[in-house]
C-alpha atoms as a PDB file:
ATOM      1  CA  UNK A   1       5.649  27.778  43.166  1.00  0.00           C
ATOM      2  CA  UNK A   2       8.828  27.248  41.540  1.00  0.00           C
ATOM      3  CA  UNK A   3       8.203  23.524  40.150  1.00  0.00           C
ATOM      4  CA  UNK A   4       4.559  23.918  39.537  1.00  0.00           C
ATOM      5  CA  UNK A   5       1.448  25.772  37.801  1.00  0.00           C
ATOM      6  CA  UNK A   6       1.176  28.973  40.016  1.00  0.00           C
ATOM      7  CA  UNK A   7      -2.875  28.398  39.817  1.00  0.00           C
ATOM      8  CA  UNK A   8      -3.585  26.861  43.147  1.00  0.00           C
ATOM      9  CA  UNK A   9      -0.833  28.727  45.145  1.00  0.00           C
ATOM     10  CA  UNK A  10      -2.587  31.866  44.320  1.00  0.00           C
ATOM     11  CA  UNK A  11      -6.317  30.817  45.368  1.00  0.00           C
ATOM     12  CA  UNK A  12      -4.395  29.621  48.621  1.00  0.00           C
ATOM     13  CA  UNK A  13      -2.693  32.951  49.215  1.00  0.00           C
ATOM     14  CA  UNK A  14      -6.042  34.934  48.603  1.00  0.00           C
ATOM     15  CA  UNK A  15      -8.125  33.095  50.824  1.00  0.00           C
ATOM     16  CA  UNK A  16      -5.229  32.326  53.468  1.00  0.00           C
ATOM     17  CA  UNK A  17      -6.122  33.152  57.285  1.00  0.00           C
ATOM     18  CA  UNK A  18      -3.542  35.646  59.570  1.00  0.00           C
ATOM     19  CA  UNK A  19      -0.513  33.837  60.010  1.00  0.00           C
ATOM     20  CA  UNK A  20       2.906  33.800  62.183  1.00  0.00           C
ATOM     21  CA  UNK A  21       3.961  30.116  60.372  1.00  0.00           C
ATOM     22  CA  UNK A  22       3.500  28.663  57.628  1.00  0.00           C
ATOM     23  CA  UNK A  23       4.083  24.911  57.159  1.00  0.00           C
ATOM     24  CA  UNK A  24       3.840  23.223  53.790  1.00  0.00           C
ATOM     25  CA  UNK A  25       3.735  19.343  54.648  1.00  0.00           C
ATOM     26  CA  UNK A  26       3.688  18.403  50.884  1.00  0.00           C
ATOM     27  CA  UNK A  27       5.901  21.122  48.560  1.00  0.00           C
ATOM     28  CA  UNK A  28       6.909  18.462  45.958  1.00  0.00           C
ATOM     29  CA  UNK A  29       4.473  20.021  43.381  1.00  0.00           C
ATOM     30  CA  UNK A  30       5.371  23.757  44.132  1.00  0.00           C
ATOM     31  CA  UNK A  31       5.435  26.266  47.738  1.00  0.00           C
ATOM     32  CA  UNK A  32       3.804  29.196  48.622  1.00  0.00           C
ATOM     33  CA  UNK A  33       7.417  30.355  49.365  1.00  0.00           C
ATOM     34  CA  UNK A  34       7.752  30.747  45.529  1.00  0.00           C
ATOM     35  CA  UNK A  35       4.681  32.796  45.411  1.00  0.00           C
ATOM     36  CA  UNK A  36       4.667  36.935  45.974  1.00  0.00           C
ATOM     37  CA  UNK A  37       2.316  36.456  49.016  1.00  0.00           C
ATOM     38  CA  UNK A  38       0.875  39.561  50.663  1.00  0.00           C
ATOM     39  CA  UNK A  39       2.782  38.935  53.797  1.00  0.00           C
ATOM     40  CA  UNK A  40       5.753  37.001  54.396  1.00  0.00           C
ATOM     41  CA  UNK A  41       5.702  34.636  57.594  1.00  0.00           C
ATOM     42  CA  UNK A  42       7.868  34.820  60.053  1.00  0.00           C
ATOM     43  CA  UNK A  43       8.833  31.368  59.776  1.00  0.00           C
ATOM     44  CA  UNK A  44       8.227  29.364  56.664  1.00  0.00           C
ATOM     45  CA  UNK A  45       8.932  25.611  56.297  1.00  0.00           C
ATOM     46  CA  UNK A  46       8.550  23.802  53.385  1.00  0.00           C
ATOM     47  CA  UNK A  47       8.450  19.688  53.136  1.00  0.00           C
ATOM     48  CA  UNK A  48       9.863  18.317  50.000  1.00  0.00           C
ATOM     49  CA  UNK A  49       9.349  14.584  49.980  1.00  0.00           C
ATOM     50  CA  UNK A  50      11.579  14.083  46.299  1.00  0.00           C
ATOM     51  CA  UNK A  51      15.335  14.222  47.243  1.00  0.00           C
ATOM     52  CA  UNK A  52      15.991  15.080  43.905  1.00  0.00           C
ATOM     53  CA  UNK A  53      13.686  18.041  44.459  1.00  0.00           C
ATOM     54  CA  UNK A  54      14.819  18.460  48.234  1.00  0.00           C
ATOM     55  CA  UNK A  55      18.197  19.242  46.778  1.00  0.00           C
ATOM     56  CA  UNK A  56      17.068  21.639  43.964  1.00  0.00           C
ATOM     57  CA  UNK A  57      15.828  23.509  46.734  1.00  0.00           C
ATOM     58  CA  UNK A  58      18.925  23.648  49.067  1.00  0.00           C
ATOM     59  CA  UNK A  59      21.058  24.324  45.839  1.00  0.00           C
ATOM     60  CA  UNK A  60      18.529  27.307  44.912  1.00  0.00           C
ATOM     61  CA  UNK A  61      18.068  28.527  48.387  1.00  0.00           C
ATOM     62  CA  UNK A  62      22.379  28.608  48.729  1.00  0.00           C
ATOM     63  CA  UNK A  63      23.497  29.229  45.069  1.00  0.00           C
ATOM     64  CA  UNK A  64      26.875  31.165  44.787  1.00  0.00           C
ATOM     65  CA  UNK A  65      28.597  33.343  42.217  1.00  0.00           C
ATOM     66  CA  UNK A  66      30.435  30.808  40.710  1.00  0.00           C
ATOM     67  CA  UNK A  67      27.455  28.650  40.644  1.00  0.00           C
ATOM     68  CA  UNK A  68      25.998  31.333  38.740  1.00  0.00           C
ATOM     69  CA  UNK A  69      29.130  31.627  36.116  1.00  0.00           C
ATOM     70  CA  UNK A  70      28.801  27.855  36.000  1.00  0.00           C
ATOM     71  CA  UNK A  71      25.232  27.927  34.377  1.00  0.00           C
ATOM     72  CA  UNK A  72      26.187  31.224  32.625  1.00  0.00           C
ATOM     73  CA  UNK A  73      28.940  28.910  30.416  1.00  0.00           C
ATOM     74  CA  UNK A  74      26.222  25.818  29.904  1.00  0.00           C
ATOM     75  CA  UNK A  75      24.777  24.947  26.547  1.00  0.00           C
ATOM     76  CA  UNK A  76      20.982  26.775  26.606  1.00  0.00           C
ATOM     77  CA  UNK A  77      20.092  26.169  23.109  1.00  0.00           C
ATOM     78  CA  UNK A  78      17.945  23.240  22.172  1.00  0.00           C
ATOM     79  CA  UNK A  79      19.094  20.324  20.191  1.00  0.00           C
ATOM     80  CA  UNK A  80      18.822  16.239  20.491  1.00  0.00           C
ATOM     81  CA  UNK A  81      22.707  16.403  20.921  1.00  0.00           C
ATOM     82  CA  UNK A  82      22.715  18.544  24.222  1.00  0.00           C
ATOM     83  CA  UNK A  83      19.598  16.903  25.164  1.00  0.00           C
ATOM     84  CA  UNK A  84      21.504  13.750  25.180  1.00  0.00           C
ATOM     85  CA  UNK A  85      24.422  14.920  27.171  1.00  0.00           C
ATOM     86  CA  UNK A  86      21.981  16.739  30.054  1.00  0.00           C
ATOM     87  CA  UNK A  87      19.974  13.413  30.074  1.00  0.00           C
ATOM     88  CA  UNK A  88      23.304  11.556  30.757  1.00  0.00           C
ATOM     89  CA  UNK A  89      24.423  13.856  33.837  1.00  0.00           C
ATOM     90  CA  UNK A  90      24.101  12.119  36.616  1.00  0.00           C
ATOM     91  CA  UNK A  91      24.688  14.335  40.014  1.00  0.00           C
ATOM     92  CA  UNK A  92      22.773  14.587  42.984  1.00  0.00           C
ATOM     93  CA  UNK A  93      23.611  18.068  43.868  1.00  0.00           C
ATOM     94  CA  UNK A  94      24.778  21.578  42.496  1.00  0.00           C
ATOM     95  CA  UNK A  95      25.068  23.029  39.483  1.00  0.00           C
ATOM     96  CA  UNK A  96      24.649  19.752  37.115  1.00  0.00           C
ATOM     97  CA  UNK A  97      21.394  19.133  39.116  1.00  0.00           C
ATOM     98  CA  UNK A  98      20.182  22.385  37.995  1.00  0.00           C
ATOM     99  CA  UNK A  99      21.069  22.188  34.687  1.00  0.00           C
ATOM    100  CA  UNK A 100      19.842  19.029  33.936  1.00  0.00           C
ATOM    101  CA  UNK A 101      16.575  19.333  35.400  1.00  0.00           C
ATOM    102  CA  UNK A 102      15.740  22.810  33.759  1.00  0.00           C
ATOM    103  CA  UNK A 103      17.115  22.009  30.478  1.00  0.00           C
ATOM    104  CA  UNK A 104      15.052  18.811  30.236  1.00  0.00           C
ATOM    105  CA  UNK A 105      12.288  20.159  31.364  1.00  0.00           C
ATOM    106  CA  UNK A 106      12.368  23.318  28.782  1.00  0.00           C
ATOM    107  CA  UNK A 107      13.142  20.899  25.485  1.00  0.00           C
ATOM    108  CA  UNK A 108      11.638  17.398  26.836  1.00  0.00           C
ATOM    109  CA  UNK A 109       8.710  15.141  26.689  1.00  0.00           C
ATOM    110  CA  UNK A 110       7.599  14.341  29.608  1.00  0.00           C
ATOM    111  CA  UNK A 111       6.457  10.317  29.897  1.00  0.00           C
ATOM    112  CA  UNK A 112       2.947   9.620  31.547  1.00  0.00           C
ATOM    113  CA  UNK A 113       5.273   6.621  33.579  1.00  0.00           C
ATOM    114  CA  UNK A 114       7.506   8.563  36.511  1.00  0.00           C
ATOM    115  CA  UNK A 115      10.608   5.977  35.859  1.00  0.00           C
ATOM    116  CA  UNK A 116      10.893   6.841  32.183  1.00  0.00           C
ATOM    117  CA  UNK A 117      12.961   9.793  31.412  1.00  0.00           C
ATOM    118  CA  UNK A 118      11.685  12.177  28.908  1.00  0.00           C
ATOM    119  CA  UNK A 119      12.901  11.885  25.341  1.00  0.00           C
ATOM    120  CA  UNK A 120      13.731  14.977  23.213  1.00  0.00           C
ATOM    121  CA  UNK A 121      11.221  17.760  22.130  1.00  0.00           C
ATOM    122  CA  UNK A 122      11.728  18.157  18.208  1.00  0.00           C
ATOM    123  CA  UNK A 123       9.235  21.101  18.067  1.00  0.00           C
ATOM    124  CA  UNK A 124      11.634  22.846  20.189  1.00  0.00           C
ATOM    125  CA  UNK A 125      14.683  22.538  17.961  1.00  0.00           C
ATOM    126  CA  UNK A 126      17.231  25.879  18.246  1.00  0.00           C
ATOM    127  CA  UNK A 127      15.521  27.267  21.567  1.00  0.00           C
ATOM    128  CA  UNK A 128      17.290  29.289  24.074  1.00  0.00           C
ATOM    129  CA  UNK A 129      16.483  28.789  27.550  1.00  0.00           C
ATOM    130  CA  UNK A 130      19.324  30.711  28.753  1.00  0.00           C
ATOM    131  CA  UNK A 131      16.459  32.884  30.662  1.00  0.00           C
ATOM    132  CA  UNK A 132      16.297  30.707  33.457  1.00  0.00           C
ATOM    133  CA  UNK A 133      18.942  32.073  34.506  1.00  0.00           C
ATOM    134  CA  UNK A 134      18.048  35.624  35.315  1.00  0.00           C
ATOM    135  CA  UNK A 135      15.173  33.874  37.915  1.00  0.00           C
ATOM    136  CA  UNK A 136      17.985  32.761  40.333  1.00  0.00           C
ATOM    137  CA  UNK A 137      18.433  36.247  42.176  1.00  0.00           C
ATOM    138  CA  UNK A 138      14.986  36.228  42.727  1.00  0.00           C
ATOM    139  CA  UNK A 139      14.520  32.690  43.158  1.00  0.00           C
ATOM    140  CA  UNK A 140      17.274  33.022  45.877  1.00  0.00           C
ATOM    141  CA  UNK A 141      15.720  36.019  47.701  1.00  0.00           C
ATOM    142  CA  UNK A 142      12.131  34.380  47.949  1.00  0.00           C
ATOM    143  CA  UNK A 143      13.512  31.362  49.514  1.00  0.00           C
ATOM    144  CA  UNK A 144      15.934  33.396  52.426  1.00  0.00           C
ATOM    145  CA  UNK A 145      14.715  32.090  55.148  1.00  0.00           C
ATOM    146  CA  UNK A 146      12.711  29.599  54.892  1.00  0.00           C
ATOM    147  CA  UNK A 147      13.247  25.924  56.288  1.00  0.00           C
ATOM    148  CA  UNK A 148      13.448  23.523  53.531  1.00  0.00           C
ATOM    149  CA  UNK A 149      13.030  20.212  55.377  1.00  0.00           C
ATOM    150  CA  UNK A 150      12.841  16.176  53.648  1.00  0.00           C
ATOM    151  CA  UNK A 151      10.998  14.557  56.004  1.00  0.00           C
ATOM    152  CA  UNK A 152       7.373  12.710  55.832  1.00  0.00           C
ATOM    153  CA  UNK A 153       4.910  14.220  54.743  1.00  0.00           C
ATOM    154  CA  UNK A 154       2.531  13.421  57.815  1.00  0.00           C
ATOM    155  CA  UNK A 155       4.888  13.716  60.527  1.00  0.00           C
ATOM    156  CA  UNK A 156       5.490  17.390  59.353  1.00  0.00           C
ATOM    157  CA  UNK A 157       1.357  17.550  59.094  1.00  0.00           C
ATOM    158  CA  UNK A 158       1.154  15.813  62.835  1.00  0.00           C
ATOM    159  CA  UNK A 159       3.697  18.670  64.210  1.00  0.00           C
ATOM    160  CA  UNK A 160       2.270  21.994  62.816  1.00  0.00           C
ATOM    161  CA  UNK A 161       0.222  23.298  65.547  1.00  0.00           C
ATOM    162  CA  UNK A 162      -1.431  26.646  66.898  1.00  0.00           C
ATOM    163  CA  UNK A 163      -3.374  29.540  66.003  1.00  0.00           C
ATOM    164  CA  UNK A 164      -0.780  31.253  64.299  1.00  0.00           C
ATOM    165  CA  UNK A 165       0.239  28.628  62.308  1.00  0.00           C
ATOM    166  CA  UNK A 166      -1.420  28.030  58.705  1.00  0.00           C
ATOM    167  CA  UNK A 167      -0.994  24.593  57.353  1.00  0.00           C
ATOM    168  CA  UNK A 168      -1.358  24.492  53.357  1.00  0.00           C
ATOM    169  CA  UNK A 169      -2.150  20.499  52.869  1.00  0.00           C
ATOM    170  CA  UNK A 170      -2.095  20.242  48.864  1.00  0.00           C
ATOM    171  CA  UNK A 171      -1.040  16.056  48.778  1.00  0.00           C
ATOM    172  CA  UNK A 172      -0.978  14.437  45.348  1.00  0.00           C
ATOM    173  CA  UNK A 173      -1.243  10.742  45.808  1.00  0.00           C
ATOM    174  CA  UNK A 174      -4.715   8.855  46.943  1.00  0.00           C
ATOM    175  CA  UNK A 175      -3.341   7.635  49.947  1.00  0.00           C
ATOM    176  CA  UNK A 176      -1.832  10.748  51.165  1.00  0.00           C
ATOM    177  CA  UNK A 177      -5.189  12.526  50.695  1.00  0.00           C
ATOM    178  CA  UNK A 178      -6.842   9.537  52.679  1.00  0.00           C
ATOM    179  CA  UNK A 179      -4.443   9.889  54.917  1.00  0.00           C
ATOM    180  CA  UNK A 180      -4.827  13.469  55.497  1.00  0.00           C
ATOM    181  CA  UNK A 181      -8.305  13.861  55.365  1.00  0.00           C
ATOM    182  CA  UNK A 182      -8.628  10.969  58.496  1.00  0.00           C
ATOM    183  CA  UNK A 183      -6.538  13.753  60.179  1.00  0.00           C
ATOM    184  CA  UNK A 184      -8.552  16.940  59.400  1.00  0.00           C
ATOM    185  CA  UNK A 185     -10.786  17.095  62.606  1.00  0.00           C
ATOM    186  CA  UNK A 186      -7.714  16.475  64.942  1.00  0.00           C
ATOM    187  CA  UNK A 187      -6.032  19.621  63.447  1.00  0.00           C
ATOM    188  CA  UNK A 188      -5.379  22.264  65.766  1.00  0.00           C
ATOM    189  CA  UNK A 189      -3.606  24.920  63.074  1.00  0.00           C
ATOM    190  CA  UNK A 190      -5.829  26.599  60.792  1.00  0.00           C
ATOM    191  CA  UNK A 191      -5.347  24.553  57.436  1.00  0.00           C
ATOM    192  CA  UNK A 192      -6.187  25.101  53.428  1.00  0.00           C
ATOM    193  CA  UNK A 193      -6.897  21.470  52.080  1.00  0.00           C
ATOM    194  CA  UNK A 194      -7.183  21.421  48.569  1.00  0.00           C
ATOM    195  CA  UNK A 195      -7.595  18.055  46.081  1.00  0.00           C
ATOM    196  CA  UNK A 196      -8.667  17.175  43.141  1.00  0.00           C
ATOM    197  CA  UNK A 197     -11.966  15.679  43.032  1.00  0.00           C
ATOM    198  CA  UNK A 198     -13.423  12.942  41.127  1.00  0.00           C
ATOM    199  CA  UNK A 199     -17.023  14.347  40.927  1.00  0.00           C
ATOM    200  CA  UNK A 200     -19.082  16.773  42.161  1.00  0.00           C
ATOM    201  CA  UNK A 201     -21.278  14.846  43.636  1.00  0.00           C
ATOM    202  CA  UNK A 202     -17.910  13.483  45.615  1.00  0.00           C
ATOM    203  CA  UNK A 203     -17.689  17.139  47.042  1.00  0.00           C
ATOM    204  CA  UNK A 204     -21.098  17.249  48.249  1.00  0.00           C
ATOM    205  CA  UNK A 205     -21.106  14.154  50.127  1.00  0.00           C
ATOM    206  CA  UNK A 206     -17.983  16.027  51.584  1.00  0.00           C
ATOM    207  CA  UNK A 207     -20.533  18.732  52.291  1.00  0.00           C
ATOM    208  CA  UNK A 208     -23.433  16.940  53.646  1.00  0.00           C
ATOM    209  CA  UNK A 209     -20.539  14.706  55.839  1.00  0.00           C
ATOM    210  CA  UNK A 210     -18.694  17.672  57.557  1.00  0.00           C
ATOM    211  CA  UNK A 211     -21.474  20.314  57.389  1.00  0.00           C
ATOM    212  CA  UNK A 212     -20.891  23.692  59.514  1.00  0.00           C
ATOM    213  CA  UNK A 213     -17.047  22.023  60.915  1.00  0.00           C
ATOM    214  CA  UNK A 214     -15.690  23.027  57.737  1.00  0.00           C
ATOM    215  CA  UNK A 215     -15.819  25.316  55.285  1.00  0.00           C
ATOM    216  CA  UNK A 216     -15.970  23.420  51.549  1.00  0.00           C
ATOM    217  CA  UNK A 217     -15.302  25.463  48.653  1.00  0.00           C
ATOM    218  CA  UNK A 218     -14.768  24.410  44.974  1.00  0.00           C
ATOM    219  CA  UNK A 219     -13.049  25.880  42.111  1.00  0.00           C
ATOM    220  CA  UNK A 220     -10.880  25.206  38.737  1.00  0.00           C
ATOM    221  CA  UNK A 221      -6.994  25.475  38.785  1.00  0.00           C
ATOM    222  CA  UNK A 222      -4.580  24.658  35.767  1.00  0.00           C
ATOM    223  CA  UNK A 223      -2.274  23.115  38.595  1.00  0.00           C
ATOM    224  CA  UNK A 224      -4.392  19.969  38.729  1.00  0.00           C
ATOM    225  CA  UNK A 225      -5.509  19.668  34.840  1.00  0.00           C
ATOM    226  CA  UNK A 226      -8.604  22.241  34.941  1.00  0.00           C
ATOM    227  CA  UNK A 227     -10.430  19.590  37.203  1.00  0.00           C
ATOM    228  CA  UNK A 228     -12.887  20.711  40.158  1.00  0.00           C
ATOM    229  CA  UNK A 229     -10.808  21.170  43.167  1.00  0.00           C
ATOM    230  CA  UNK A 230     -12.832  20.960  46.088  1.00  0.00           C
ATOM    231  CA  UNK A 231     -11.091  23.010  49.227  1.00  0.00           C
ATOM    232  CA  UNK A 232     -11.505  22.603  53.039  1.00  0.00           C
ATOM    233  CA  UNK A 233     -10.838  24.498  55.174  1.00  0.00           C
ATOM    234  CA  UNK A 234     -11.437  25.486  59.176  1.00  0.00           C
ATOM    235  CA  UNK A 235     -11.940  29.190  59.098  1.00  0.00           C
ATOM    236  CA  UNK A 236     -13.730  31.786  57.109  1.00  0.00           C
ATOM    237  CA  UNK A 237     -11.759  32.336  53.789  1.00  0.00           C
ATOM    238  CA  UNK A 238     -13.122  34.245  50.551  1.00  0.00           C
ATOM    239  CA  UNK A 239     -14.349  31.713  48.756  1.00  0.00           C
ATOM    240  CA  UNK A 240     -18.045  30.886  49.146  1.00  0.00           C
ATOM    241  CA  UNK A 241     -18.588  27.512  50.659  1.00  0.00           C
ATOM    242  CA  UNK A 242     -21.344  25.088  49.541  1.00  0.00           C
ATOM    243  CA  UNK A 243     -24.321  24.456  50.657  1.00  0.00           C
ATOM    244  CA  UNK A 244     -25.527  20.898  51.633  1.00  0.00           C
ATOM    245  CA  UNK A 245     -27.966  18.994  49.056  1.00  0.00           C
ATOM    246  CA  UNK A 246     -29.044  21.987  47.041  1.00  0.00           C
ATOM    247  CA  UNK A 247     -25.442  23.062  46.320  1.00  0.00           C
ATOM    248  CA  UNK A 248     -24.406  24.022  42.701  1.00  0.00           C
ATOM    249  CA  UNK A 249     -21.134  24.434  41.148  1.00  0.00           C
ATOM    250  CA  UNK A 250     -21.665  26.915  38.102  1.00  0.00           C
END
């Protein structure tokens, strides 16, 4: 998971079915494709909704050497004065992209409103971040491959099909997980549906509602702010599902 906590992706990859495919409908938050599973599909395709993300992706996924000497030369060490000039970049693609995003996201505050941009870290005066860049190689290698796609979210869902084919359905927004829960029983792939829940009580109603067609699991995972993540899915994973009424989360 390159862009997110690597909590969730590895409770998916340790209770994840056989698999040819893999198809992640809703990568925004992080992909399996970033994540040393045990086997590596033989076709991977990962949805990024974010265009901004999309093309962190493709830029990863088809970095050069002189993209590499490019990043090598940048300005790693925190202060408000380089913060300023890598808030002010503004480029779609490449290099720039990269730097900006990484270097505001190592020395920024990040606003609770999506639209504001983050403002400057003080406790993170002098820095270096110049790490990041010995990730790429790897970064790079992990994501040969793989189909990076930025389509919707539920037409990539509505297409994934067959036995071989795992589905990892991790969608962040409440209408995409009412959307994709309407959708569960007419899945034909074996899927991993994972959200946050409000309650627990909220994941036994799931329980008592779906009974033996599913199997409902629930767990903790930093990805989703330590909340109780309750987890669907339609074959036999590791995880021990819940029983109806009498079920207990410890």
């Amino acid at each position: 998971m390159a862009f997110g906590d690597l909590g969730i992706a590895k409770k998916i990859v340790m209770n994840a079915p056989k698999y040819r495919k893999i198809v992640e409908p809703f990568a925004d938050g992080g992909t399996l494709a970033m994540y040393a599973a045990k086997k590596k599909p033989k076709e991977h395709i990962v949805n990024i909704e974010d265009e901004m993300l999309f093309n962190l992706y493709l830029f990863l996924q088809q970095i050069s050497a002189a993209d590499k000497n490019n990043l090598k030369a940048r300005d790693w060490i925190s202060s408000p004065e380089t913060f300023d000039q890598a808030l002010a970049i503004n480029a779609a693609d490449g290099p720039d992209l990269y730097y900006r995003f990484f270097y505001l996201k190592a020395f920024g505050v990040k606003s609770k409103e999506p639209t504001i941009d983050p403002t400057y870290d003080w406790l993170s005066l002098g820095n270096d971040h110049k790490s990041i860049l010995y990730t790429l190689p790897v970064l790079r290698i992990k994501l040969k491959g793989v189909s990076i796609s930025n389509d919707d979210p539920l037409a990539v869902m509505a297409s994934a099909s067959g036995a071989d084919t795992f589905l990892v359905l991790t969608p962040k927004s409440q209408e995409q997980i009412d959307a994709v829960e309407s959708r569960l029983s007419g899945v034909s792939a074996k899927f991993f549906f994972a959200k946050k829940s409000k309650s627990n009580d909220d994941i036994f109603a799931a329980v008592d509602q779906f009974g033996s067609s599913m199997n409902i699991s629930a767990f903790s995972a930093s990805t989703i702010m330590m909340a109780t993540t309750e987890a669907r899915t339609n074959y036999e994973s590791r995880m021990v599902p819940l029983e109806p009424v009498v079920a207990t989360i410890a």
